[in-house]
Every structure is written in C-alpha cells, then in structure tokens.
N, C-alpha and C. Protein backbone atom coordinates (compact mmCIF):
# COMPACT_ATOMS: atom_id res chain seq x y z
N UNK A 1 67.00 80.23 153.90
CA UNK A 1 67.98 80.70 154.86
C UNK A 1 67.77 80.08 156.23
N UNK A 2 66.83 79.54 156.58
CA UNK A 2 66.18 79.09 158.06
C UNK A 2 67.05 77.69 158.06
N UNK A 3 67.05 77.36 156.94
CA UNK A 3 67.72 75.95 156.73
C UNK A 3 69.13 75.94 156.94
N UNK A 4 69.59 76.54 156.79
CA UNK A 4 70.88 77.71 156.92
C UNK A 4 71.36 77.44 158.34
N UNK A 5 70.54 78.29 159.20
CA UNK A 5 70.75 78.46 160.27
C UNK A 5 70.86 77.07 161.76
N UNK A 6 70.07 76.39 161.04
CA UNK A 6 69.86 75.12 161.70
C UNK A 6 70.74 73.98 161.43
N UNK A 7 71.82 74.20 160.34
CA UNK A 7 72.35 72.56 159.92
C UNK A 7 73.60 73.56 161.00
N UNK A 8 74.36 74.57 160.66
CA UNK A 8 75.55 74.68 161.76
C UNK A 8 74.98 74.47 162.96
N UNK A 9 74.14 74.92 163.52
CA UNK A 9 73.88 74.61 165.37
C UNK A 9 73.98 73.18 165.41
N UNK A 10 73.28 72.68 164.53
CA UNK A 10 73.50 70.87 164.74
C UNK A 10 74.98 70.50 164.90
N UNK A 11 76.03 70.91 163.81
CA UNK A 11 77.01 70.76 163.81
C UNK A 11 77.91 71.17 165.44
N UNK A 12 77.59 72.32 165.47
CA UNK A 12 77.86 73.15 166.94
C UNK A 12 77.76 71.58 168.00
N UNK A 13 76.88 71.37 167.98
CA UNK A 13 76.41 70.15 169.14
C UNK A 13 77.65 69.16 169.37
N UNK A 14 77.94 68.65 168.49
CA UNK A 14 78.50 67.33 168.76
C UNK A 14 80.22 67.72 168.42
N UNK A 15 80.14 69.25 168.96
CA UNK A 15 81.72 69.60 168.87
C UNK A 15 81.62 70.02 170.37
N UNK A 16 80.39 70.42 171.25
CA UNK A 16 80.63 70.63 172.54
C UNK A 16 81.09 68.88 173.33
N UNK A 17 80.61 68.50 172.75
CA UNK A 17 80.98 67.12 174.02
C UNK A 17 82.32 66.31 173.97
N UNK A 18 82.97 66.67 172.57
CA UNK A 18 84.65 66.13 173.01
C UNK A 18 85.39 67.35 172.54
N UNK A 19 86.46 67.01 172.97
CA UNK A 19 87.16 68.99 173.16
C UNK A 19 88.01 68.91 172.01
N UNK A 20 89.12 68.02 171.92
CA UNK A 20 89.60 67.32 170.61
C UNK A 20 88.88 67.69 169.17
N UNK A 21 87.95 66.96 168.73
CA UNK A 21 86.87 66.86 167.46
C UNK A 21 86.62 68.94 167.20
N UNK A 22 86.98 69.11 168.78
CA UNK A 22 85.97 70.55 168.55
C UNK A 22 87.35 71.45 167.87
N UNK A 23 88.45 71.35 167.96
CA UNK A 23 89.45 72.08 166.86
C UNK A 23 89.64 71.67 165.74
N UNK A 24 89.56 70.26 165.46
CA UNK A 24 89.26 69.73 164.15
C UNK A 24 88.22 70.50 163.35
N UNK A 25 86.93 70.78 164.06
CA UNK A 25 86.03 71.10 163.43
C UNK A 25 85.57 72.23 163.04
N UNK A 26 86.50 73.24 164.28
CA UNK A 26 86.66 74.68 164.24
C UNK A 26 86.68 74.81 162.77
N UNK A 27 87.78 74.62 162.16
CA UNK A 27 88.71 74.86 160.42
C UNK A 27 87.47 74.51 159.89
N UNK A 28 86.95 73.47 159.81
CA UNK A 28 85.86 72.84 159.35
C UNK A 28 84.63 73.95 158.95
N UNK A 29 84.39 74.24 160.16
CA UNK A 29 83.01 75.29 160.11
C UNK A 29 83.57 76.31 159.30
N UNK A 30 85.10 77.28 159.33
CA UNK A 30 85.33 78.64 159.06
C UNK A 30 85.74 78.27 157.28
N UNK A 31 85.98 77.28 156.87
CA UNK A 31 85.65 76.30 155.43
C UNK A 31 84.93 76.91 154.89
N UNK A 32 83.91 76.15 155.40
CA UNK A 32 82.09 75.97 155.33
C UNK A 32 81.56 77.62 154.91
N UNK A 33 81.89 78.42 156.05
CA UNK A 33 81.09 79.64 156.15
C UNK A 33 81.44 80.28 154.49
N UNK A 34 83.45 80.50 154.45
CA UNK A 34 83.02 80.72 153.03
C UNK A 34 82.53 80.36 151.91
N UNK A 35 82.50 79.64 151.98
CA UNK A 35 81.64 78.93 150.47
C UNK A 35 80.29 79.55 150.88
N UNK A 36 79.53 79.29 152.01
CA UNK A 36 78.24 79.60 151.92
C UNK A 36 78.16 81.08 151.52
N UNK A 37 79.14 82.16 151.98
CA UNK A 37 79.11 83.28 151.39
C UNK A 37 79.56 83.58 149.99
N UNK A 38 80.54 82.79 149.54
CA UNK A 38 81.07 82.96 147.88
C UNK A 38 79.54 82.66 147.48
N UNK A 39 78.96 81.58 148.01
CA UNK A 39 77.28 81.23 146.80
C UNK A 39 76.60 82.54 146.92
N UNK A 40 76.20 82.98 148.14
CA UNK A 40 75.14 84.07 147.72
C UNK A 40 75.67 85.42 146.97
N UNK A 41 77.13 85.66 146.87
CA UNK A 41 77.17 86.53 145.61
C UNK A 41 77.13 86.21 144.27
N UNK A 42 77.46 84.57 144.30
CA UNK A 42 77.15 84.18 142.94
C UNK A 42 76.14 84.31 142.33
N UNK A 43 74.44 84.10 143.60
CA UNK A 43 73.29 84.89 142.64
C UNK A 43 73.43 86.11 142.27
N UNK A 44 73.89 87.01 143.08
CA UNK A 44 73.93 88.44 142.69
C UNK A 44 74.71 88.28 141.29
N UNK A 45 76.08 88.03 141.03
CA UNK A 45 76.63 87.66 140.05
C UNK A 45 75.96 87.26 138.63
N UNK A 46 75.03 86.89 138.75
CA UNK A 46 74.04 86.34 137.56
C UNK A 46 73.61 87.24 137.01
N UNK A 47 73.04 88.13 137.66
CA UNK A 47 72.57 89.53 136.48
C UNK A 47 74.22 90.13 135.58
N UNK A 48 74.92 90.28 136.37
CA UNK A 48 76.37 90.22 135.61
C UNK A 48 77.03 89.76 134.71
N UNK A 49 76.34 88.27 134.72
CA UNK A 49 76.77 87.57 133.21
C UNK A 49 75.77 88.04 132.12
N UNK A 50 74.55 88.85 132.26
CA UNK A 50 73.90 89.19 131.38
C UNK A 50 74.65 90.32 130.59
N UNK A 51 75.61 91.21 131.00
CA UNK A 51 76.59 91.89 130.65
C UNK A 51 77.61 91.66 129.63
N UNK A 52 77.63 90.28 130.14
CA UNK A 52 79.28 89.85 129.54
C UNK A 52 79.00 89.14 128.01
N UNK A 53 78.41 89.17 127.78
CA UNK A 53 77.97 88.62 126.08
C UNK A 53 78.49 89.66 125.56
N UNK A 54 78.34 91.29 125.90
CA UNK A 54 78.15 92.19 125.35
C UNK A 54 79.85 92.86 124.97
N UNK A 55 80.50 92.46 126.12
CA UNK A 55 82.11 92.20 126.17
C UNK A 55 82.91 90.97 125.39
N UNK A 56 82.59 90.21 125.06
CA UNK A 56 82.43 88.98 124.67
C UNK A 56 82.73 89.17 122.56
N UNK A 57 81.80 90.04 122.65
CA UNK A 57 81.73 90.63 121.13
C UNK A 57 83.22 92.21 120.98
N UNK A 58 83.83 92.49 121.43
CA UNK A 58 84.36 93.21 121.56
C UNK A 58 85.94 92.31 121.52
N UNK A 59 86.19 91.27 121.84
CA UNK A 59 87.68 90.68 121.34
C UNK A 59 87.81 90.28 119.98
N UNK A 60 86.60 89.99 119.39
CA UNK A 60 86.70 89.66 118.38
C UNK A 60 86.86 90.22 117.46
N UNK A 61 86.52 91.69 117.55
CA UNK A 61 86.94 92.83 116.57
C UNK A 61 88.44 93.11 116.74
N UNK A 62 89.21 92.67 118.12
CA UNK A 62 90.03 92.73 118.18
C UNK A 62 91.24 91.82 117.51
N UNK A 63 90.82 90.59 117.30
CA UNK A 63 91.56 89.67 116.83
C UNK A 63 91.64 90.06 115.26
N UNK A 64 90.16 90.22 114.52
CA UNK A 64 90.78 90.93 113.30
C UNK A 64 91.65 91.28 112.35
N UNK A 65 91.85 92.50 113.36
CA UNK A 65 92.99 93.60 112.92
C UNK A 65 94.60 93.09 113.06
N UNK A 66 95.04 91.52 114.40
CA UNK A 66 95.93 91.19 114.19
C UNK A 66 96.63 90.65 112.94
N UNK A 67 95.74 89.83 112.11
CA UNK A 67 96.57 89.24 110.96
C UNK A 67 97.91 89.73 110.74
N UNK A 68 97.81 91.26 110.18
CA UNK A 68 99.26 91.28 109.61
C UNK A 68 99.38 92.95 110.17
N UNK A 69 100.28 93.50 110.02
CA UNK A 69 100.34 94.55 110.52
C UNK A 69 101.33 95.32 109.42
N UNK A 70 100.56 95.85 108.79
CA UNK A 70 101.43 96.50 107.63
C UNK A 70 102.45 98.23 108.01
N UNK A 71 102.97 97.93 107.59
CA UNK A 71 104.39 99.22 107.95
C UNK A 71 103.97 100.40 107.60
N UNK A 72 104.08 101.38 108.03
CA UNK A 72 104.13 103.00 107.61
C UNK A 72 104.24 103.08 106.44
N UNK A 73 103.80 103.95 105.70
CA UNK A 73 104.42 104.17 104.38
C UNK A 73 105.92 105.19 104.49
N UNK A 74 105.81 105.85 105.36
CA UNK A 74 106.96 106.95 105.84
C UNK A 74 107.69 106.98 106.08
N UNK A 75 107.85 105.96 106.82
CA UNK A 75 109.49 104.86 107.11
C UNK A 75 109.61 104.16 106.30
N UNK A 76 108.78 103.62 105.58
CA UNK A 76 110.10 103.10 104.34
C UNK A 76 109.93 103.36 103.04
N UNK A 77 109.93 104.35 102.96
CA UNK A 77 110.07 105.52 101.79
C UNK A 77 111.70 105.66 101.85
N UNK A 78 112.14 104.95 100.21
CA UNK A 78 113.66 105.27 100.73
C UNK A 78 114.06 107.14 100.43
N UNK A 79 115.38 106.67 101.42
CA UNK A 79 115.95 108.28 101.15
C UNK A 79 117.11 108.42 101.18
N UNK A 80 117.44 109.72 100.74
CA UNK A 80 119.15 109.58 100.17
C UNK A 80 119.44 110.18 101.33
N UNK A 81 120.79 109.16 101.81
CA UNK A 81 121.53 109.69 102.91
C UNK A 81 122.46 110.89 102.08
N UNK A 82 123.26 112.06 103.23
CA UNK A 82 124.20 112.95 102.64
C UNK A 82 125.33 111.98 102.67
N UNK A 83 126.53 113.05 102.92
CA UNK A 83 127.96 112.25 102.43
C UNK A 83 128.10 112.13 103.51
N UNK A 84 128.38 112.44 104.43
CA UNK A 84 128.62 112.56 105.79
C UNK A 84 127.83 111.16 106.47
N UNK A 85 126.51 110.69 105.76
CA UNK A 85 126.36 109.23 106.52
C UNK A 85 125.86 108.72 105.80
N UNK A 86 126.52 108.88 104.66
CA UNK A 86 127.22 107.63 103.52
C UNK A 86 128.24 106.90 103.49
N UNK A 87 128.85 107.78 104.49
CA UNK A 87 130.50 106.68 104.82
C UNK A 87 130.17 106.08 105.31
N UNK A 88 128.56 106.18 106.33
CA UNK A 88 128.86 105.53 107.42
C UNK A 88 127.46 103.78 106.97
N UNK A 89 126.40 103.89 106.28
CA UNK A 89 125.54 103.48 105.35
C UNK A 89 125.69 102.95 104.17
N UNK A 90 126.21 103.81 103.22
CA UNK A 90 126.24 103.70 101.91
C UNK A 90 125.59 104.53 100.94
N UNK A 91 125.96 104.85 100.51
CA UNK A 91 124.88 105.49 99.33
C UNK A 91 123.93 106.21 98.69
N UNK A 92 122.96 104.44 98.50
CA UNK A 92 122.09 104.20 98.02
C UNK A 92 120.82 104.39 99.02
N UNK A 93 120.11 104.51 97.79
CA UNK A 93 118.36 105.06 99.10
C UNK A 93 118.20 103.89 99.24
N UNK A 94 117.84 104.15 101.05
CA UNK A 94 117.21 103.64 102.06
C UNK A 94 116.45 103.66 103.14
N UNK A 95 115.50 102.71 103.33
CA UNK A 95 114.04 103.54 104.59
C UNK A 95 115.03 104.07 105.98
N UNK A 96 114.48 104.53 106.50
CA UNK A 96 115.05 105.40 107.79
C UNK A 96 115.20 104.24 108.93
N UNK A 97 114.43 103.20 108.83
CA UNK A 97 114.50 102.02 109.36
C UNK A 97 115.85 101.09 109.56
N UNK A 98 116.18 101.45 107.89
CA UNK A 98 117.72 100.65 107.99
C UNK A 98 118.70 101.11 108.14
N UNK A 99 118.60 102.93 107.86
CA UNK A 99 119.36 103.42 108.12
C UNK A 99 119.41 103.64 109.53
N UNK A 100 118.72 103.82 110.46
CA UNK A 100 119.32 103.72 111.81
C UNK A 100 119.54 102.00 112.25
N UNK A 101 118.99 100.96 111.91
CA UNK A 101 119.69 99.89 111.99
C UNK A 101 121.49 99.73 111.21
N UNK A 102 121.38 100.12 110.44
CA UNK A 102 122.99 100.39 109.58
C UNK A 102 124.04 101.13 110.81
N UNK A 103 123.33 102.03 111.05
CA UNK A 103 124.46 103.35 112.19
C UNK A 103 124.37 102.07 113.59
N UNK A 104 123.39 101.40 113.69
CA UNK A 104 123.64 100.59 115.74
C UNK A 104 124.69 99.71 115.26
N UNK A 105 124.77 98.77 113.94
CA UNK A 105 125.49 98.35 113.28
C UNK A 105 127.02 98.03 113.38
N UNK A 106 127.23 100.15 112.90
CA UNK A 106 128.13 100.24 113.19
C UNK A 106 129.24 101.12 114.50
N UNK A 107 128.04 101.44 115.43
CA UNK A 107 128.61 101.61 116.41
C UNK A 107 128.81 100.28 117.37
N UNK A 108 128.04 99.56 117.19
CA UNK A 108 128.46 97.99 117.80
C UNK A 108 129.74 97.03 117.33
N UNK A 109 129.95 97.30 116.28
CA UNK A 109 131.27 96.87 115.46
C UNK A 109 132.59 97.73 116.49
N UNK A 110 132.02 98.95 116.43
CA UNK A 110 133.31 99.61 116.58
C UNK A 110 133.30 100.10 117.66
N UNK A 111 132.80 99.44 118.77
CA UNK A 111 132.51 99.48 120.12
C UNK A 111 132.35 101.11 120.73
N UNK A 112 131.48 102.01 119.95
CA UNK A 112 131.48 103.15 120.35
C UNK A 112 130.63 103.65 121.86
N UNK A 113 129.65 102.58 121.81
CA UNK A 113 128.69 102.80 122.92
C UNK A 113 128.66 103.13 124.45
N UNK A 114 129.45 103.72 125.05
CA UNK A 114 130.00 104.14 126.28
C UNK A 114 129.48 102.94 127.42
N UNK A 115 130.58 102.21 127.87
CA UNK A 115 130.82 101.33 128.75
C UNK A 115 129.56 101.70 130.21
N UNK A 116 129.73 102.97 130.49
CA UNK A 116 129.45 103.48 131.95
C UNK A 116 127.95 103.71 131.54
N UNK A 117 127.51 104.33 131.32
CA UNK A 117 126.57 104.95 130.50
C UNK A 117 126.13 104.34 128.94
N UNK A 118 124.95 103.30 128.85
CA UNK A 118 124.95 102.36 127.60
C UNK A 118 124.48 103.44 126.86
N UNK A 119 123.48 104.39 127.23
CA UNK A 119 122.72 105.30 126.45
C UNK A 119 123.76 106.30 125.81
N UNK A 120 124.65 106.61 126.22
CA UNK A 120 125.26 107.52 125.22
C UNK A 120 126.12 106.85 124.08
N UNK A 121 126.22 106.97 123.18
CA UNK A 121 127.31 107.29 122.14
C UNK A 121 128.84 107.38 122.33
N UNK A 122 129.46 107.62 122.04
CA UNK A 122 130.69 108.29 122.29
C UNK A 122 131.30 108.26 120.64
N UNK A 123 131.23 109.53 119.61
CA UNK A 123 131.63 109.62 118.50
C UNK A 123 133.00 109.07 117.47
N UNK A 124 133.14 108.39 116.81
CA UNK A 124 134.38 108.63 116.06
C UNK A 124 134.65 109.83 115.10
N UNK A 125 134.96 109.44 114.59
CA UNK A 125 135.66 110.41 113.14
C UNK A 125 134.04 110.65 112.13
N UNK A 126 133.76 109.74 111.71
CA UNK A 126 132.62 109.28 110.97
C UNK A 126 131.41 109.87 111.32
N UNK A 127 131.07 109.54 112.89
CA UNK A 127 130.09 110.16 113.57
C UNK A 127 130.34 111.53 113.99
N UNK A 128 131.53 112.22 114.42
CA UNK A 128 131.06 113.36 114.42
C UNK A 128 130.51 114.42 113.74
N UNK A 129 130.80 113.86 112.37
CA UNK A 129 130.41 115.10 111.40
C UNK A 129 128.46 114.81 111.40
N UNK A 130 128.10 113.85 111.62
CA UNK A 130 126.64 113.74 111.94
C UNK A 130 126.09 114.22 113.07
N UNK A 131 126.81 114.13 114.43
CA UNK A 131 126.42 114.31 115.54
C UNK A 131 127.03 115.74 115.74
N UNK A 132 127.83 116.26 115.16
CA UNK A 132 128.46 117.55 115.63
C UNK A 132 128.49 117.85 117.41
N UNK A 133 129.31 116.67 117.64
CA UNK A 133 129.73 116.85 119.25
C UNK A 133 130.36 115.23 119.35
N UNK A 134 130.81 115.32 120.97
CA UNK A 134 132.03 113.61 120.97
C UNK A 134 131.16 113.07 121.30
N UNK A 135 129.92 113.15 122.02
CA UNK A 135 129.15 112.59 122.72
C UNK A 135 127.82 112.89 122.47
N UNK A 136 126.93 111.79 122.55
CA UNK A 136 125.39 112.35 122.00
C UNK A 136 124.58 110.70 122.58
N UNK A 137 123.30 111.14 123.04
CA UNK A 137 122.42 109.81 123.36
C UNK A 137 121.66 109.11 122.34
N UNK A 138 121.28 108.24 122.58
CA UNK A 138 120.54 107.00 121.29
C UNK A 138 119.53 107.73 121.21
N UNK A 139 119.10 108.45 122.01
CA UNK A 139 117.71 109.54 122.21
C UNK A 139 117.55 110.62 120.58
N UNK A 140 118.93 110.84 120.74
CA UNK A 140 118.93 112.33 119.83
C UNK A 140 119.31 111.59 118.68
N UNK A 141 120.57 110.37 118.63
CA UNK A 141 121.05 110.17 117.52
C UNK A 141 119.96 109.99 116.72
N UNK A 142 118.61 109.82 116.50
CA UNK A 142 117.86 109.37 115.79
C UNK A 142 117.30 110.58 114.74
N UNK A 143 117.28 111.58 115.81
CA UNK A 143 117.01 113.21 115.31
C UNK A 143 117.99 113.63 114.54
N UNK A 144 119.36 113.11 114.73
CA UNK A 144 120.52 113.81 114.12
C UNK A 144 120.97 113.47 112.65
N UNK A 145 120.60 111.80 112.85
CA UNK A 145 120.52 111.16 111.55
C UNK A 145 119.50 111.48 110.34
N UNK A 146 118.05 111.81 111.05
CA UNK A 146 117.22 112.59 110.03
C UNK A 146 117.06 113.83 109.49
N UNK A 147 118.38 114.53 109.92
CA UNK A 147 118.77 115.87 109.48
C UNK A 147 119.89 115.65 108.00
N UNK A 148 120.33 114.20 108.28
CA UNK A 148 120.82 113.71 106.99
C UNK A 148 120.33 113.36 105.51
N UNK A 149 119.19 113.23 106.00
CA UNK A 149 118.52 112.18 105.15
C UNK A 149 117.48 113.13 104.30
N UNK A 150 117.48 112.43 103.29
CA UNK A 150 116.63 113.39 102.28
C UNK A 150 115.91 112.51 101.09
C-alpha cells in the first residue's frame, strides 16, 4: 500500500506545473482511483468464489428435469361433454384442454368477445345455456364449462 501512495503524488507533480495537462489528467487520476478500488474487493471476492462451485452444482439438476415435460394426467383424461356443449364441441370425449380450446374457437369465429372489454364474453344462443347469463369473463368461462363435462 506505501507503494500506492507514492506513484499518485508523483503523478500529482507534473500536473502542478502546466495548468492545461492538469485537467487532462484530473479524468485520468479519478480513472485510476477506481480500478485501484474495484482490485482490493476483488481479494475480498476470492473467498467468494470458494462458494460458487457449490451453486454451480445446483443448475445442473436443473437442466435435467427440462427434457420433456410431460402433461397432467387430469387434463387429458377425455370427458363427455353434455348436450348443451356438444353443439358447441361435439360429442365425442375430449381432454378439457381441447375442449376449452374448441369453445375460444368458437367464440373467435363468431366474434363473441366484447370489443370494449376483451375479457368478457358476450353469449349467443349456444353459450347461454352453458353460461346461464349474456355475459360472463374468460375467468369463469372455464369454471362454467367444467360443470359440463363429465
């Protein structure tokens, strides 16, 4: 650190005798100072990387588990829609998955989705007997549709 102290005063020197060099050099020195301070936390820093091995082992358990990501069994368990959103579906059993993809389907076809307000609904003929009301949110329709389904 003594060594430290002695190379700026040197520097100091030969910025007192032209006035010019000495704003140039100003930036110069206030440079300088940080770095000399970023280094001495970098020793401190060193016991810190003794840490990080230990973190290090911890993504890798993470990567793992990405491969594939297999589906619920619960959602796609098919199920029989009623009549009421079978007109609107079809039928035949299907996971709850497609059946609410089937219903956005067909409220996007048939432009039911309220202009002002995207989140609500706004019912036809078809949908009200599911929704039992003119109006209902993407929130609930999901609840309303699984009161169908069996």
């Amino acid at each position: 650190m003594a060594t430290a102290k002695k190379a700026p005063a040197k520097k100091a020197a030969p910025a007192k005798k032209a006035a010019a060099p000495a704003k140039k050099a100003a930036p110069a020195k206030k440079a300088a100072a940080p770095a000399k301070k970023a280094a001495a936390p970098a020793k401190k820093a060193a016991p810190a990387k003794k840490a990080a091995p230990a973190k290090k082992a911890a993504p890798a358990k993470k990567a793992a588990p990405a491969k594939k990501r297999t589906p619920n069994a619960a959602f796609m368990k098919a199920m029989t829609p009623s009549a009421a959103l079978a007109a609107i579906v079809g039928s035949n059993p299907l996971p709850r998955t497609e059946v609410t993809k089937q219903v956005w389907a067909y409220i996007k076809k048939h432009k039911l989705q309220d202009e002002v307000n995207k989140r609500m609904i706004n019912a036809d003929a078809k949908l009200k007997e599911i929704f039992k009301k003119a109006q209902a949110s993407m929130f609930e329709m999901t609840k309303m549709i699984n009161d169908h389904l069996k």
